[in-house]
Every structure is written in C-alpha cells, then in structure tokens.
PDB file of N, CA and C in Angstrom:
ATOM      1  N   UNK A   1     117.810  97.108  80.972  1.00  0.00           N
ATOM      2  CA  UNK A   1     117.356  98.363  81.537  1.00  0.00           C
ATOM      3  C   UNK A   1     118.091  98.639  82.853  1.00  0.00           C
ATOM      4  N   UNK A   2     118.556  97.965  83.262  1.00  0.00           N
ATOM      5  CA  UNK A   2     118.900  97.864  84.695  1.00  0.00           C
ATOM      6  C   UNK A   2     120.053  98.080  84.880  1.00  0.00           C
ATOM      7  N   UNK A   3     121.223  97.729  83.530  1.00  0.00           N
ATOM      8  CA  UNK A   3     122.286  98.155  83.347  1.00  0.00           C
ATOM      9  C   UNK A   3     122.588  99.414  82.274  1.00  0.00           C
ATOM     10  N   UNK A   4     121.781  99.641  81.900  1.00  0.00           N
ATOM     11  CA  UNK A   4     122.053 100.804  80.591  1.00  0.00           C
ATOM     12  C   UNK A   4     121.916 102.282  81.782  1.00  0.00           C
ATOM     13  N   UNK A   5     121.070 102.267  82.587  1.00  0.00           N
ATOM     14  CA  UNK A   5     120.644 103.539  82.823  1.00  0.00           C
ATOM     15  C   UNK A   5     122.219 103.559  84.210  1.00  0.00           C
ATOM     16  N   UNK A   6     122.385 103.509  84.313  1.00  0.00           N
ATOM     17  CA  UNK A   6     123.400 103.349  85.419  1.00  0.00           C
ATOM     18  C   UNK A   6     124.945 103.599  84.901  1.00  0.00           C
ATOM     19  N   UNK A   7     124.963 102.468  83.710  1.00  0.00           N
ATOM     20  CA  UNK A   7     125.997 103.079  82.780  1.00  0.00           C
ATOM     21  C   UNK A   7     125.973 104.028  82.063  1.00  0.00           C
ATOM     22  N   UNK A   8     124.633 105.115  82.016  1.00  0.00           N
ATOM     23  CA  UNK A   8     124.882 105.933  81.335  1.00  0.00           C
ATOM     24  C   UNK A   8     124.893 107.156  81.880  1.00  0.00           C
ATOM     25  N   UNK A   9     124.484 106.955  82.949  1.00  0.00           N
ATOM     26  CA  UNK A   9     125.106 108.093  84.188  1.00  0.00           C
ATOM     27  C   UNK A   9     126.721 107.926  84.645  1.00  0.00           C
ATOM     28  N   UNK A  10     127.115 107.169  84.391  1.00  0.00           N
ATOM     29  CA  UNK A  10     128.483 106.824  84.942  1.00  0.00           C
ATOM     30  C   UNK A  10     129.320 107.216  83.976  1.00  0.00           C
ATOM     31  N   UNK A  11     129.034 106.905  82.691  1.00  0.00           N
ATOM     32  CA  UNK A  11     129.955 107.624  81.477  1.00  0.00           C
ATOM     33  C   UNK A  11     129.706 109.086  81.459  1.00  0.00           C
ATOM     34  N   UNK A  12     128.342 109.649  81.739  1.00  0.00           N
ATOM     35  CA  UNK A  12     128.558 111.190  81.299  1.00  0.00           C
ATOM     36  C   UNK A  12     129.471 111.908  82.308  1.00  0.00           C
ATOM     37  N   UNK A  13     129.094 111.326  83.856  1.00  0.00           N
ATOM     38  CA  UNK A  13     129.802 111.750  84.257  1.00  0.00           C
ATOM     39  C   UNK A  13     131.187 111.983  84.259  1.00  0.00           C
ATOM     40  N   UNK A  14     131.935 111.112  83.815  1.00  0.00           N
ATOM     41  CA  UNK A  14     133.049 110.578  83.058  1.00  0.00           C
ATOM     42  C   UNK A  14     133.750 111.566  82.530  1.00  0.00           C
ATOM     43  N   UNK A  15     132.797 111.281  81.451  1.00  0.00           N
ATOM     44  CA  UNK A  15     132.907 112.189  79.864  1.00  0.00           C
ATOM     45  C   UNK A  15     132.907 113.866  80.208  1.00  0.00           C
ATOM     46  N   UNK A  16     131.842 114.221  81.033  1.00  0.00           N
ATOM     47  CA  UNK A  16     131.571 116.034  81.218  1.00  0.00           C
ATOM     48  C   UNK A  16     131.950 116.427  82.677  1.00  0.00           C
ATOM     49  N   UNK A  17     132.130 116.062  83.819  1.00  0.00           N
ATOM     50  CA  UNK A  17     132.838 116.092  84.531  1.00  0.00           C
ATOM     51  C   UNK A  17     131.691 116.327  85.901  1.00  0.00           C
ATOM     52  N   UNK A  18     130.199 116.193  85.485  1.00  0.00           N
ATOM     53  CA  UNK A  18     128.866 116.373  86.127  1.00  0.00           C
ATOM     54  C   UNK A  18     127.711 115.556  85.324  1.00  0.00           C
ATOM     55  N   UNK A  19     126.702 114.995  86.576  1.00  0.00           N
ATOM     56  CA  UNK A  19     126.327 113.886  85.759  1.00  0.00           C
ATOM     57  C   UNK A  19     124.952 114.514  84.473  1.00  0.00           C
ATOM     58  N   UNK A  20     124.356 113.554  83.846  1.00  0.00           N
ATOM     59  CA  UNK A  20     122.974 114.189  83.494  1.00  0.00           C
ATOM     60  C   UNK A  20     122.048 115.326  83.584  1.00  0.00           C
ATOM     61  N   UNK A  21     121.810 114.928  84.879  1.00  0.00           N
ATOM     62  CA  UNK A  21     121.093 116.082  85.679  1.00  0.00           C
ATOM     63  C   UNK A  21     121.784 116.914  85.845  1.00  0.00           C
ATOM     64  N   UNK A  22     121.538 118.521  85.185  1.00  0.00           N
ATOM     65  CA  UNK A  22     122.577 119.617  85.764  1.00  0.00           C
ATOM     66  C   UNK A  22     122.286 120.531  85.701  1.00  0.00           C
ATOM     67  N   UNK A  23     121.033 121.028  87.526  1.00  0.00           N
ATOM     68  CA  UNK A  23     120.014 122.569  87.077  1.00  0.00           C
ATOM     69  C   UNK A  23     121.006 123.370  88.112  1.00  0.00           C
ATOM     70  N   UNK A  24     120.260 124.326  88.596  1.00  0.00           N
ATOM     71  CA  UNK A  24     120.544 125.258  89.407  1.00  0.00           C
ATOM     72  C   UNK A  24     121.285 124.995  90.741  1.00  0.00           C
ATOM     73  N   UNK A  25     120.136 123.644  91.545  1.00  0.00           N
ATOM     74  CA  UNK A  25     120.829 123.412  92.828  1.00  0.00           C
ATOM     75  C   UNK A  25     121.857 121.862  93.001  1.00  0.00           C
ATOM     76  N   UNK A  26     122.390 122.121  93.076  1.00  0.00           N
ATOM     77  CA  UNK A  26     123.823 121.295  93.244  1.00  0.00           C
ATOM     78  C   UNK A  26     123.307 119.470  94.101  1.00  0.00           C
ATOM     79  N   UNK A  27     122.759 120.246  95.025  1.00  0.00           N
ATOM     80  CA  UNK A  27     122.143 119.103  96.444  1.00  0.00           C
ATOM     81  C   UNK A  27     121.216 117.927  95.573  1.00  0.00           C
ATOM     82  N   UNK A  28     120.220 118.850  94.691  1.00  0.00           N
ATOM     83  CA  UNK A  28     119.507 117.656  93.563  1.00  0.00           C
ATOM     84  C   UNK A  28     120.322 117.397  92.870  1.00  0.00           C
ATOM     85  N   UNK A  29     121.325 117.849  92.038  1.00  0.00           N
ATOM     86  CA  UNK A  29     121.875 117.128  90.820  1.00  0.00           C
ATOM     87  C   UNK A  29     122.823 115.684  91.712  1.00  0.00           C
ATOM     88  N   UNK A  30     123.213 115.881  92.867  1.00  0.00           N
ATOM     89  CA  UNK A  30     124.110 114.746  93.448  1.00  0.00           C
ATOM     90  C   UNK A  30     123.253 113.647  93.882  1.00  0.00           C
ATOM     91  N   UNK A  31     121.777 114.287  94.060  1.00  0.00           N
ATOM     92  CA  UNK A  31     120.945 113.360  94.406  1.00  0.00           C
ATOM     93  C   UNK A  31     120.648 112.394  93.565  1.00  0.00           C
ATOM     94  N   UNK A  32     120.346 112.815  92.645  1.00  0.00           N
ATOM     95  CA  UNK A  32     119.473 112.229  92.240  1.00  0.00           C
ATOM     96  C   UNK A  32     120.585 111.771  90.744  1.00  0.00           C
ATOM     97  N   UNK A  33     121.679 111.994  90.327  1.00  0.00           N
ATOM     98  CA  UNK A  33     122.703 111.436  89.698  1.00  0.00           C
ATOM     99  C   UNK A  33     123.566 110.279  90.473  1.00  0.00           C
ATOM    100  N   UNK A  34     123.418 110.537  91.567  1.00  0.00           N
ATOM    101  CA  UNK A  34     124.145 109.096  92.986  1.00  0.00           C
ATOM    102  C   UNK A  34     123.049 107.514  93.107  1.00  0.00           C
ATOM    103  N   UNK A  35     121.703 108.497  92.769  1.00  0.00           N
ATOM    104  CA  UNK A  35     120.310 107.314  92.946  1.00  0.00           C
ATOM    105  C   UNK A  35     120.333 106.685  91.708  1.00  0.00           C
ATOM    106  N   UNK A  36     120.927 107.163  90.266  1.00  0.00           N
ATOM    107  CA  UNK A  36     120.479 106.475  89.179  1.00  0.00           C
ATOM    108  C   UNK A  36     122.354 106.104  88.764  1.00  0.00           C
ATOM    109  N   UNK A  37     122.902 106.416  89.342  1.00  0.00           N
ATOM    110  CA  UNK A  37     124.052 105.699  88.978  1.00  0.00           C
ATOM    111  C   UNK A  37     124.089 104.288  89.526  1.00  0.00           C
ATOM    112  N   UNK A  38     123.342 103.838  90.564  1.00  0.00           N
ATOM    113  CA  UNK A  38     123.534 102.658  91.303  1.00  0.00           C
ATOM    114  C   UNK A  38     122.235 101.921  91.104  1.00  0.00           C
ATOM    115  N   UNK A  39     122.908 100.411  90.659  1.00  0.00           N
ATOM    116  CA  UNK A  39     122.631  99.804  89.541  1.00  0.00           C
ATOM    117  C   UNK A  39     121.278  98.912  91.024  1.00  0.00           C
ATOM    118  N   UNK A  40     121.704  98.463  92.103  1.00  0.00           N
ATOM    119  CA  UNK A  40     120.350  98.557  92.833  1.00  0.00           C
ATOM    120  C   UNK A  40     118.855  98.896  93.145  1.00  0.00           C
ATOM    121  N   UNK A  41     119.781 100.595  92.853  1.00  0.00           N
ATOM    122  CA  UNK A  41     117.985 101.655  93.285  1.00  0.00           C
ATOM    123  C   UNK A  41     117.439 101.227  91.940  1.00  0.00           C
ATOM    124  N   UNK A  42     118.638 101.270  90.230  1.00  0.00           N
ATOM    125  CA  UNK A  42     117.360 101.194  89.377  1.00  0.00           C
ATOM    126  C   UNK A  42     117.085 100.038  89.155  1.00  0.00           C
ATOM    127  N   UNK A  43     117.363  98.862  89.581  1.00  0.00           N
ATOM    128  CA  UNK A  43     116.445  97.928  89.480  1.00  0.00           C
ATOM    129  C   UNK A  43     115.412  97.535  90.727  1.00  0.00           C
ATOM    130  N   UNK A  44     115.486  97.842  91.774  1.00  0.00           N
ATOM    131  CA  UNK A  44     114.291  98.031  92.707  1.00  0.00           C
ATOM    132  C   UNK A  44     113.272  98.813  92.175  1.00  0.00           C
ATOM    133  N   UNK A  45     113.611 100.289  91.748  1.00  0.00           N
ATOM    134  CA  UNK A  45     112.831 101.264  90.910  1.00  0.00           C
ATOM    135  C   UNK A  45     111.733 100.138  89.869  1.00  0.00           C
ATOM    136  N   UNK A  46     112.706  99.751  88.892  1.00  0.00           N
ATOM    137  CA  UNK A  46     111.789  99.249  87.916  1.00  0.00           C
ATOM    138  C   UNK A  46     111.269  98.139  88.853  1.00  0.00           C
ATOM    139  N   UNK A  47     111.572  97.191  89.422  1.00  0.00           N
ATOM    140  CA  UNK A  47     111.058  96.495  90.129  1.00  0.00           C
ATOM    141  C   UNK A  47     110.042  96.455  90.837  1.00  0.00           C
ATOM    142  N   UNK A  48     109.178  97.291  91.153  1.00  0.00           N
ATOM    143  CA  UNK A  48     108.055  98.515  91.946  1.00  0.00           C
ATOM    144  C   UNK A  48     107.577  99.145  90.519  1.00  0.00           C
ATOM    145  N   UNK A  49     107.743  99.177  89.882  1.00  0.00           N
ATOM    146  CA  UNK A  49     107.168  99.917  88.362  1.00  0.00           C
ATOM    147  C   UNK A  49     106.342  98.555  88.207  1.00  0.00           C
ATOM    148  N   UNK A  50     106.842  97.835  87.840  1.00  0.00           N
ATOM    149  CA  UNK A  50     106.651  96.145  87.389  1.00  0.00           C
ATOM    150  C   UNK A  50     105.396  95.658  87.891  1.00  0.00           C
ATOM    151  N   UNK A  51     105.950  95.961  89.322  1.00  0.00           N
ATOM    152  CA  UNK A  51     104.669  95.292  90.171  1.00  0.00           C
ATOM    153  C   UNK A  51     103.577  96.100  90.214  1.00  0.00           C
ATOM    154  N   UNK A  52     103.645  97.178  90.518  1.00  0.00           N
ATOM    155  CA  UNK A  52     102.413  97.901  90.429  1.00  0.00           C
ATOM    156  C   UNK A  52     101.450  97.722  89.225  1.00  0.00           C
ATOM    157  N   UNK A  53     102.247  97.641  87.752  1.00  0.00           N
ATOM    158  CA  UNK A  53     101.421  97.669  86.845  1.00  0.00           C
ATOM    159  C   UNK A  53     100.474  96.159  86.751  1.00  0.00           C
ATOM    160  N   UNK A  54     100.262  95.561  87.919  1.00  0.00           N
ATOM    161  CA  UNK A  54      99.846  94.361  87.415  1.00  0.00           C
ATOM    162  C   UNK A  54      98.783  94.552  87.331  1.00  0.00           C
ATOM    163  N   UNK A  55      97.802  93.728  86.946  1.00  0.00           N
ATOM    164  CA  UNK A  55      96.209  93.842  87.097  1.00  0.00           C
ATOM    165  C   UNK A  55      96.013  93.190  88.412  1.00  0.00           C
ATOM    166  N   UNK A  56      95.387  93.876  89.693  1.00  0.00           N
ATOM    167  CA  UNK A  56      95.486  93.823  91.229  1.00  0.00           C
ATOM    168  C   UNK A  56      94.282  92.779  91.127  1.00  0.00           C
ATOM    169  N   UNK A  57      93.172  92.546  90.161  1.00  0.00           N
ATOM    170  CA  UNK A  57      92.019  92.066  90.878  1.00  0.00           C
ATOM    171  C   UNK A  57      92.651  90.927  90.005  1.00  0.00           C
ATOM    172  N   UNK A  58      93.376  90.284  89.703  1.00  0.00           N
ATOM    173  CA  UNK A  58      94.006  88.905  89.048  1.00  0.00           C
ATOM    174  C   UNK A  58      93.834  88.115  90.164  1.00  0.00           C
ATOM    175  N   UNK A  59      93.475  86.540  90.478  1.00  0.00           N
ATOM    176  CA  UNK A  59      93.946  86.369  91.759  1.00  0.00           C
ATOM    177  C   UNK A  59      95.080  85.133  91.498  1.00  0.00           C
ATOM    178  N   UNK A  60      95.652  84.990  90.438  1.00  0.00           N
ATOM    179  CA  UNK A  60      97.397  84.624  90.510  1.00  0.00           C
ATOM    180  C   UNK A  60      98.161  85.310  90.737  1.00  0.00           C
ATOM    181  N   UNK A  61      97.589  87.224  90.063  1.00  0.00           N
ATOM    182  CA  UNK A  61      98.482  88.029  90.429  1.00  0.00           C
ATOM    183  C   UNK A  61      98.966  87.937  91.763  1.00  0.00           C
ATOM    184  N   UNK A  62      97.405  88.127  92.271  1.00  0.00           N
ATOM    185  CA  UNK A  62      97.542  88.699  94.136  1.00  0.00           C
ATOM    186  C   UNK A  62      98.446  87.601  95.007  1.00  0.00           C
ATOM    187  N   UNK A  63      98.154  86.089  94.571  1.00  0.00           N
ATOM    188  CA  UNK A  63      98.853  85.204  94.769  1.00  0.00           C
ATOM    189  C   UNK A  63     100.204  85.165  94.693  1.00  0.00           C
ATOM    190  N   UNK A  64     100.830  85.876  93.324  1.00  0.00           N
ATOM    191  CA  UNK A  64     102.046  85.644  93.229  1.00  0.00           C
ATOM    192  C   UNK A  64     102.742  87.087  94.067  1.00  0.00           C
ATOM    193  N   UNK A  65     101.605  87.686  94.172  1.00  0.00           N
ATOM    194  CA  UNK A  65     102.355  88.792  95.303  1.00  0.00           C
ATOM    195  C   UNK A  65     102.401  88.696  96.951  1.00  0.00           C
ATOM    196  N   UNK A  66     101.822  87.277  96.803  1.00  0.00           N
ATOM    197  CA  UNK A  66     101.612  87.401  98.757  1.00  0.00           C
ATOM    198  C   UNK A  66     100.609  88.378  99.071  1.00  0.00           C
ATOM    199  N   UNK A  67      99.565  89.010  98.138  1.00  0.00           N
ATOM    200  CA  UNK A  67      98.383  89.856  99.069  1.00  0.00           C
ATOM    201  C   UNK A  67      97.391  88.646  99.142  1.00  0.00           C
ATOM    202  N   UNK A  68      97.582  87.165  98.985  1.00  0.00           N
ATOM    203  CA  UNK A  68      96.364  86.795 100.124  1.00  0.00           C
ATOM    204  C   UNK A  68      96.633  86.598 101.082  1.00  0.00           C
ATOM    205  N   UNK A  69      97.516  86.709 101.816  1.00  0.00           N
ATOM    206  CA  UNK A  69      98.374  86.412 102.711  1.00  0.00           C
ATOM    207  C   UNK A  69      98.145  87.149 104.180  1.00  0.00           C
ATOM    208  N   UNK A  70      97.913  88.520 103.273  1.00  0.00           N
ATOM    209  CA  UNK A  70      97.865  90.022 104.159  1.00  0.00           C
ATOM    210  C   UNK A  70      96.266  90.388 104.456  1.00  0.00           C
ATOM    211  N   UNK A  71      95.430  89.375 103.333  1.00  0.00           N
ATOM    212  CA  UNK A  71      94.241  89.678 103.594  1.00  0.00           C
ATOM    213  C   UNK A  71      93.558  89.467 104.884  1.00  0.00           C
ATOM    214  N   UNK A  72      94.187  88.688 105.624  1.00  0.00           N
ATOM    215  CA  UNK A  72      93.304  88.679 106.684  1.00  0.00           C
ATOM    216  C   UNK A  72      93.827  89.566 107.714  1.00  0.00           C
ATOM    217  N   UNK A  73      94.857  90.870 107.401  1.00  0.00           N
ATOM    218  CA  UNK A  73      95.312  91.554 108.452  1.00  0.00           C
ATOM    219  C   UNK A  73      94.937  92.836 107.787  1.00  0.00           C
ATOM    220  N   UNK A  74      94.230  92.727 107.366  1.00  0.00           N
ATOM    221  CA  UNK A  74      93.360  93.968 106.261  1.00  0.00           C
ATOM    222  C   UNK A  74      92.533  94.992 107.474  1.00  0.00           C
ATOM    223  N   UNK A  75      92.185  94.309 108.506  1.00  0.00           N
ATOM    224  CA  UNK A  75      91.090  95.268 109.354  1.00  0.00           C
ATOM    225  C   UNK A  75      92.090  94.676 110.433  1.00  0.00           C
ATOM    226  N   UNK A  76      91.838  95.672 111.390  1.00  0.00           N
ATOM    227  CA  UNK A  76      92.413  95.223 112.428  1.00  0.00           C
ATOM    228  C   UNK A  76      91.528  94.405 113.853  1.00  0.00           C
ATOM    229  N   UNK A  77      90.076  94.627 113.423  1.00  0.00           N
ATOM    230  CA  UNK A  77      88.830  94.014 114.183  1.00  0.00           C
ATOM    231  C   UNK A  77      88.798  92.056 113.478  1.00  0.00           C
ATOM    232  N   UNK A  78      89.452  91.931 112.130  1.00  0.00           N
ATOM    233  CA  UNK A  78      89.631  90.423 112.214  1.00  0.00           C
ATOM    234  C   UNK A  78      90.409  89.513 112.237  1.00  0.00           C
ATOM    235  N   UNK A  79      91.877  89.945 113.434  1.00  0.00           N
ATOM    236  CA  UNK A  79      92.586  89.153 114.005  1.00  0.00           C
ATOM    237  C   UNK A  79      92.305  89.069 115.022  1.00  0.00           C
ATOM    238  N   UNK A  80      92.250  88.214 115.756  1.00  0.00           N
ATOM    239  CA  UNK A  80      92.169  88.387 117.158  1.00  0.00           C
ATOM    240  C   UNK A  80      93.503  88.710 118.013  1.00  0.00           C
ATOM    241  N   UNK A  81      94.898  87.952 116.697  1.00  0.00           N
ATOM    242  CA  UNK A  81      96.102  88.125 117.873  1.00  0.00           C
ATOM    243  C   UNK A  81      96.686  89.851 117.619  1.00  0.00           C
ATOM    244  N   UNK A  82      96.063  90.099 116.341  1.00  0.00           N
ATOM    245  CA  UNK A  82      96.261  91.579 116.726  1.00  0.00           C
ATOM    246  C   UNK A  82      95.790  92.676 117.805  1.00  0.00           C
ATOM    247  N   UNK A  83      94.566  92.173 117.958  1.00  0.00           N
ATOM    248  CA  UNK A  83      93.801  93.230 119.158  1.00  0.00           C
ATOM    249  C   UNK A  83      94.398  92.548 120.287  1.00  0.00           C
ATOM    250  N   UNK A  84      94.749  91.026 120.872  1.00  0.00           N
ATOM    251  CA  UNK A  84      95.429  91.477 121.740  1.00  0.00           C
ATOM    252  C   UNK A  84      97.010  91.647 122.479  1.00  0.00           C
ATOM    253  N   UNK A  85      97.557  91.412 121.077  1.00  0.00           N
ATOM    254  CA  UNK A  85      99.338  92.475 121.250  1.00  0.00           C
ATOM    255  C   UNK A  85      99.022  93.754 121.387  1.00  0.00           C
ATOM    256  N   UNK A  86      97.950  94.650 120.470  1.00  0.00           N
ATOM    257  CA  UNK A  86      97.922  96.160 120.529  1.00  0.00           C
ATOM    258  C   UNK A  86      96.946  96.698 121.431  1.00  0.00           C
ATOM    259  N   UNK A  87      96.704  96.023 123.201  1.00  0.00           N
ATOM    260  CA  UNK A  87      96.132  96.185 123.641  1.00  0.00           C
ATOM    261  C   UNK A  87      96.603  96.785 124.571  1.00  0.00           C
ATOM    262  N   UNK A  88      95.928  98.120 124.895  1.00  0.00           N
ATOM    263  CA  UNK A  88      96.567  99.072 125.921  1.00  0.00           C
ATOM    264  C   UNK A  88      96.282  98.179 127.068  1.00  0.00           C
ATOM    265  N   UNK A  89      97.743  98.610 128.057  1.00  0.00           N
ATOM    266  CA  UNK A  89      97.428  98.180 129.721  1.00  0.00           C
ATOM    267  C   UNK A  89      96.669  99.292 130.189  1.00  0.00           C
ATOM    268  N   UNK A  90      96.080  99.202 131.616  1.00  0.00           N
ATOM    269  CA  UNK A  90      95.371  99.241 132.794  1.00  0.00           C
ATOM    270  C   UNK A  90      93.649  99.860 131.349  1.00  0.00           C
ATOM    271  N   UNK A  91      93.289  99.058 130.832  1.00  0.00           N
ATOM    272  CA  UNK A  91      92.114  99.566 129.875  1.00  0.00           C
ATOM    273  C   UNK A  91      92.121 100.769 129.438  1.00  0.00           C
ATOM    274  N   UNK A  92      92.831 101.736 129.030  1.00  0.00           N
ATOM    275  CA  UNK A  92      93.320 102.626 128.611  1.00  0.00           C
ATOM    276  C   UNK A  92      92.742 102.260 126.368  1.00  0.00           C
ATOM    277  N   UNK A  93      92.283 100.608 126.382  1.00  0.00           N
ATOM    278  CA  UNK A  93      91.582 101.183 124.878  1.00  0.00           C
ATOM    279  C   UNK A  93      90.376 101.739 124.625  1.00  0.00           C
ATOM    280  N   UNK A  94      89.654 102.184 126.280  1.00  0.00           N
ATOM    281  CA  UNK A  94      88.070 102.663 125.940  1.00  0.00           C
ATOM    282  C   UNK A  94      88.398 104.324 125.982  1.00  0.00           C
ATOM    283  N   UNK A  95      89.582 104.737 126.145  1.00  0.00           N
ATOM    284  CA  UNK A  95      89.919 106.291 125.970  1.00  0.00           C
ATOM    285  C   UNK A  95      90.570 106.341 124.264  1.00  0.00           C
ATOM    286  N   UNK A  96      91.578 105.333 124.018  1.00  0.00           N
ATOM    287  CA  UNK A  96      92.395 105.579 122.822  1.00  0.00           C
ATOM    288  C   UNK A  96      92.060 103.771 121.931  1.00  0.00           C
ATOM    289  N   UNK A  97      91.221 104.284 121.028  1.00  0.00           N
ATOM    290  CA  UNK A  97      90.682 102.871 120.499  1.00  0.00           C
ATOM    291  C   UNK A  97      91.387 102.832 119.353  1.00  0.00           C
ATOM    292  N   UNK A  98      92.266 101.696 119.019  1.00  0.00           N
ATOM    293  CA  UNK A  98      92.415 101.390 117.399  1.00  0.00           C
ATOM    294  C   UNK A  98      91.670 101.673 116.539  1.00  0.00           C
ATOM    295  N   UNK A  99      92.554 101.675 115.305  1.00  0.00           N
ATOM    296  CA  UNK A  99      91.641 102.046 114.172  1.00  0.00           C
ATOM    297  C   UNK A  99      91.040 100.846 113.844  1.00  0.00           C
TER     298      UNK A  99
END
C-alpha cells in the first residue's frame, strides 16, 4: 500500500502530463498530487489510519501505544512538576489559572 499509491501518482503523471487529481484549482491539484506522490506522507497517513483503528480501551493496545505513560499527565492538577514549571512569577496564577 505504501508503494502502489505513490507509484501510481508518479506514472499518471508521467503518462498524462498532470497528476490524478485534476479539478478547477491548480494550487489543490499540486497539493495534494505532491502529498500522495511521496512515499513518506503515505505511509505515515496509513500509519495514523492503523493506529487509530485500534480498540483504545485494550490495555496492550494502550500499552503498546505509550498512553500509559501519558496517563498521569492527563490533568494538569496531578503532576506536581507540572504546576510548578507552569507557574506564573510574582503570583500572577490567582488572576490567570491553568486549566
């Protein structure tokens, strides 16, 4: 998948002298024929397709994604070293309070 879609923007273009995509405005067809010609974006693309579809409440999934990791930076009231790096000087957090 990762190589077909990339090569097959690269041949039409080739072949017809403009890629796939070919509406009205010029600015999208380069866009978005430059994003799927390069064999990177579409495997990051599917790569982010992939992951999302997992089942989130798995907890090997969450594991194999590093969200237990993040769980404890989930609120910002249960770190402590977060509240105090993001702590305004001269007390300036009883005017502008974190979320």
């Amino acid at each position: 998948m990762r190589f077909l879609i990339p090569q097959y923007f690269n041949e039409y273009t080739v072949v017809n002298g403009y890629g796939p995509v070919h509406i009205e405005a010029r600015w999208f067809n380069d866009m978005i024929n430059v994003l799927f010609s390069s064999e990177p974006f579409v495997a990051g693309m599917l790569a982010i397709f992939l992951d999302i579809i997992l089942h989130k409440k798995d907890s090997a999934t969450r594991k194999d994604r590093g969200m237990h990791w993040w769980d404890r930076f989930h609120s910002f009231k249960t770190d402590t070293i977060s509240e105090e790096f993001y702590h305004l000087p001269f007390n300036l957090n009883k005017f502008f309070p974190s979320v």
